[in-house]
Protein backbone atom coordinates (compact mmCIF):
# COMPACT_ATOMS: atom_id res chain seq x y z
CA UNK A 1 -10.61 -29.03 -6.07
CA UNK A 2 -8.15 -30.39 -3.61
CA UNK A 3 -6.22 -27.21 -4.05
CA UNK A 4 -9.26 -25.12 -3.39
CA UNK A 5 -9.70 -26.85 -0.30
CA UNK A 6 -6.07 -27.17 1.02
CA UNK A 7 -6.21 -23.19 0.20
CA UNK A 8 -9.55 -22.66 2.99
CA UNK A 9 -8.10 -24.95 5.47
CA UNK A 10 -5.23 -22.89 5.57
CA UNK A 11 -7.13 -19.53 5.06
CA UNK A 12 -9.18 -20.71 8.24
CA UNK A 13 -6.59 -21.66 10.61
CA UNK A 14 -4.67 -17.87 9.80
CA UNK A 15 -5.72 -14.37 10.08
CA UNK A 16 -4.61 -12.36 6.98
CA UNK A 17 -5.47 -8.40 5.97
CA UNK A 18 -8.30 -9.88 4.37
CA UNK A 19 -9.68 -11.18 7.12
CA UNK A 20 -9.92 -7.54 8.41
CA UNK A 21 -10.75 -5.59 5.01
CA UNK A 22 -13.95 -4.56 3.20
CA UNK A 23 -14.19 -3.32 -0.79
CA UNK A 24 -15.54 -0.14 -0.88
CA UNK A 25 -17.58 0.50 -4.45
CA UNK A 26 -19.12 3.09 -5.93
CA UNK A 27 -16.69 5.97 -4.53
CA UNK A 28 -17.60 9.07 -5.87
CA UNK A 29 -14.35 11.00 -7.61
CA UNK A 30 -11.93 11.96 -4.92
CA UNK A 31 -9.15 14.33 -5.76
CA UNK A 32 -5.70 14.28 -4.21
CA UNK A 33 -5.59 17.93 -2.43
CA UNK A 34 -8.74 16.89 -0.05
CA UNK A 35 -9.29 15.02 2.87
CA UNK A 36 -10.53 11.96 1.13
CA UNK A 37 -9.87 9.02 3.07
CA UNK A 38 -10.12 10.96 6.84
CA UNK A 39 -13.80 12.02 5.42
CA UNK A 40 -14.96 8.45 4.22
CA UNK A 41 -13.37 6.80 7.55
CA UNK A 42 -15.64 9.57 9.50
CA UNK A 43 -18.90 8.81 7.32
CA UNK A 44 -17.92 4.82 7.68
CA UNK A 45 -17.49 5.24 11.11
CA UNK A 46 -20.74 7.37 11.62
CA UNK A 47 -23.05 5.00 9.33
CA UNK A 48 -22.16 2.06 11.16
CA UNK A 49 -21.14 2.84 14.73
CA UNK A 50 -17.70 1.07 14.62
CA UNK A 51 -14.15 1.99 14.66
CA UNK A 52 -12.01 1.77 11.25
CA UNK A 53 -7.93 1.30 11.53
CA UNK A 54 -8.15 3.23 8.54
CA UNK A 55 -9.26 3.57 4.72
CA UNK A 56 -7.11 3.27 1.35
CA UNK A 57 -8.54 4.78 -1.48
CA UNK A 58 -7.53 3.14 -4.83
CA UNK A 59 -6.19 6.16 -6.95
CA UNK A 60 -6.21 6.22 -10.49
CA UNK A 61 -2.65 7.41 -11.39
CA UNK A 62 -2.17 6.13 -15.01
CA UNK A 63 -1.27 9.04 -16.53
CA UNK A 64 1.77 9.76 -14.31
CA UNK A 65 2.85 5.98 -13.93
CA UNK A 66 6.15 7.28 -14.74
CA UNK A 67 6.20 9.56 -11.78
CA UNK A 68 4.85 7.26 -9.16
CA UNK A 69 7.00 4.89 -10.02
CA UNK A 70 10.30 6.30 -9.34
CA UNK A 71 8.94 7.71 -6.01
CA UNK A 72 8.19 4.43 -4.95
CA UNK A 73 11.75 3.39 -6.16
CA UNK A 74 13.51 6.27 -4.35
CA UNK A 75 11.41 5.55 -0.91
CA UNK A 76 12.05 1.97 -1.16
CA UNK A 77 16.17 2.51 -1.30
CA UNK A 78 15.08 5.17 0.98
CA UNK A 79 13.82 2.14 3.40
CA UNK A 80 16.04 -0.29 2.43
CA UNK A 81 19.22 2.08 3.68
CA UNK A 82 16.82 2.92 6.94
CA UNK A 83 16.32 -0.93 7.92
CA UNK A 84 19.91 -1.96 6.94
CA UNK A 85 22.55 0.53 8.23
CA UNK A 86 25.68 0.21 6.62
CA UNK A 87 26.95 -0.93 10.29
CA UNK A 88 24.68 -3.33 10.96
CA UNK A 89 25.14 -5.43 7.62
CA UNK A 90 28.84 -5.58 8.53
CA UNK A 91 28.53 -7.00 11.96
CA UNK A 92 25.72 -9.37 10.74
CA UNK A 93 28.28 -10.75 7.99
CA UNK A 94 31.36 -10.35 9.81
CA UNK A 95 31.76 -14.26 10.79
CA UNK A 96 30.55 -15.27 7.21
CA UNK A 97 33.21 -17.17 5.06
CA UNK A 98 35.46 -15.95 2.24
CA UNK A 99 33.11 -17.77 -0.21
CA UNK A 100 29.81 -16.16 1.57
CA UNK A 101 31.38 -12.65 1.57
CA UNK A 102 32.26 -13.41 -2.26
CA UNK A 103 28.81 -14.52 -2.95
CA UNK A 104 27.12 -11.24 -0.79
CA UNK A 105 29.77 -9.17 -3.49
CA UNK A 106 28.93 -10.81 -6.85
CA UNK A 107 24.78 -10.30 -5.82
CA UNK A 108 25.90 -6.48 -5.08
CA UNK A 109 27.40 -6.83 -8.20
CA UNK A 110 24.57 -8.41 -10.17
CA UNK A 111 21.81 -5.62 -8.29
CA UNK A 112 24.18 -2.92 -9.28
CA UNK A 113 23.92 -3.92 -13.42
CA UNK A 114 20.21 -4.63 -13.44
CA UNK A 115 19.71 -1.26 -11.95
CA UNK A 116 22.00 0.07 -14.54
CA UNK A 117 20.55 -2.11 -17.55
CA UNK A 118 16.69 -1.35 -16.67
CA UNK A 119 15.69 1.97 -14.36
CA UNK A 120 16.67 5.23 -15.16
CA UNK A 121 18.95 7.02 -13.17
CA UNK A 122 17.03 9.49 -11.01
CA UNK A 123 19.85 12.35 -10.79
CA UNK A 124 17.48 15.25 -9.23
CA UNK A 125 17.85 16.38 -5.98
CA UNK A 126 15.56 14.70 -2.85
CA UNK A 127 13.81 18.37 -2.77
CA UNK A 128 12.79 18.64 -6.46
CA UNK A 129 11.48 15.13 -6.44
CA UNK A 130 9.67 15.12 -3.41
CA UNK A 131 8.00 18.81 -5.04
CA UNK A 132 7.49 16.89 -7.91
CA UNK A 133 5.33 14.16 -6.79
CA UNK A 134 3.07 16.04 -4.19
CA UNK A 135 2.18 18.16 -7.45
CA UNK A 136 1.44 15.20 -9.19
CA UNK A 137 -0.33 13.70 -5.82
CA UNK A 138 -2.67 16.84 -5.42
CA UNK A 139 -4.16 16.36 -8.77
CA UNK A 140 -4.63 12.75 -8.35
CA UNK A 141 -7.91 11.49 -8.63
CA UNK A 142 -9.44 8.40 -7.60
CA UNK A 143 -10.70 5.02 -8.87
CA UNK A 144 -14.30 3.90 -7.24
CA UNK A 145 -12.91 1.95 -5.13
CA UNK A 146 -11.40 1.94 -1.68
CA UNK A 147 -10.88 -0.24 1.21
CA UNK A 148 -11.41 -0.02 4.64
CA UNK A 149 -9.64 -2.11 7.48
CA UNK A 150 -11.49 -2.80 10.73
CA UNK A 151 -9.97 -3.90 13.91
CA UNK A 152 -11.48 -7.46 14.12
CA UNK A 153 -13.27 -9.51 11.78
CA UNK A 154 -16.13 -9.10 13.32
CA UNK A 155 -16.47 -6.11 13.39
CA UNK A 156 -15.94 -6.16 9.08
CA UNK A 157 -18.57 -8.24 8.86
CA UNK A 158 -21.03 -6.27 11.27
CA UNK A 159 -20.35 -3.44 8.98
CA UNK A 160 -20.99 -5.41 5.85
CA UNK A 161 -24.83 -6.40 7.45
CA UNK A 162 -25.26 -2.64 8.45
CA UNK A 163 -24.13 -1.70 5.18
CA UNK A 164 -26.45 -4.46 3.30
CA UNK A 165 -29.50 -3.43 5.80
CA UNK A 166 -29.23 -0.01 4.69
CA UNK A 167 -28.94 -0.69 1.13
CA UNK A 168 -25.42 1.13 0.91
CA UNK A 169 -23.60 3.73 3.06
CA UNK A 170 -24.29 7.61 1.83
CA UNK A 171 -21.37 9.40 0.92
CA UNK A 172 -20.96 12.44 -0.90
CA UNK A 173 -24.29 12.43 -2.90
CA UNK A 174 -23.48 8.77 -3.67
CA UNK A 175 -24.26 5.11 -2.40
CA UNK A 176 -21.14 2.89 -1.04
């Protein structure tokens, strides 16, 4: 109990993305080649006369697990290389010590054999992958589920009561 409690005092004193989210249920079956989430922010957006940041639809990619995965993989050493230049790691290390420097090379090290030991290497070009998972994108479909993010508070939980009061949000031949 004390940890339930030391867990809402701290939720209450911060603002966190779930402060700011609502679950979205009942989706009807989205597929990847539409406009799914820019239609559901408009119908959100229309039903209860608020602004959305935006909507995430949870998308059901089991079957090509495989697929998403190493996309995520690739964008995320993509990212990696795009937040750390080569440049900049050198001038943020270059007044470490010899034993720091040695330490920064043996991690390298270590990164470089678990990368070896448990992904696959990934040797097609940028183009053929990137063709690769928009085909497998397109034909996505989704789960029921989706989010939506809402500028304040607030303004989530006014669109919770509006949604409640109207026993569900019509979207798409279904109820939200």
């Amino acid at each position: 109990i004390r940890q339930l409690r030391c867990f809402q005092c701290v939720d209450y004193e911060n603002k966190t993305m779930k402060d700011y989210a609502a679950l979205i249920e009942g989706l009807p079956e989205q597929r990847g080649d539409s406009r799914a989430e820019e239609d559901l922010t408009a119908a959100l957006e229309e039903a209860t006369s608020l602004r959305l940041e935006g909507v995430s639809i949870c998308w059901d990619f089991h079957e090509n697990e495989d697929i998403v995965q190493k996309a995520l993989e690739r964008e995320l050493r993509q990212q990696e290389d795009i937040w750390t230049p080569v440049e900049e790691h050198r001038e943020a290390t270059s007044g470490t010590s010899q034993t720091e420097l040695e330490d920064s090379r043996f991690r390298k090290w270590l990164v470089k054999a678990e990368l070896y030991a448990f992904h696959e290497e990934d040797n097609r070009s940028e183009e053929d992958a990137e063709v690769e998972i928009m085909e497998v994108l397109k034909t996505m479909t989704s789960s029921g589920h989706a989010v939506a993010v809402f500028e304040t508070e607030g303004a989530r939980d006014e669109a919770v009561r509006i949604s409640e009061d109207l026993g569900g949000i019509r979207f798409q031949g279904g109820t939200l």
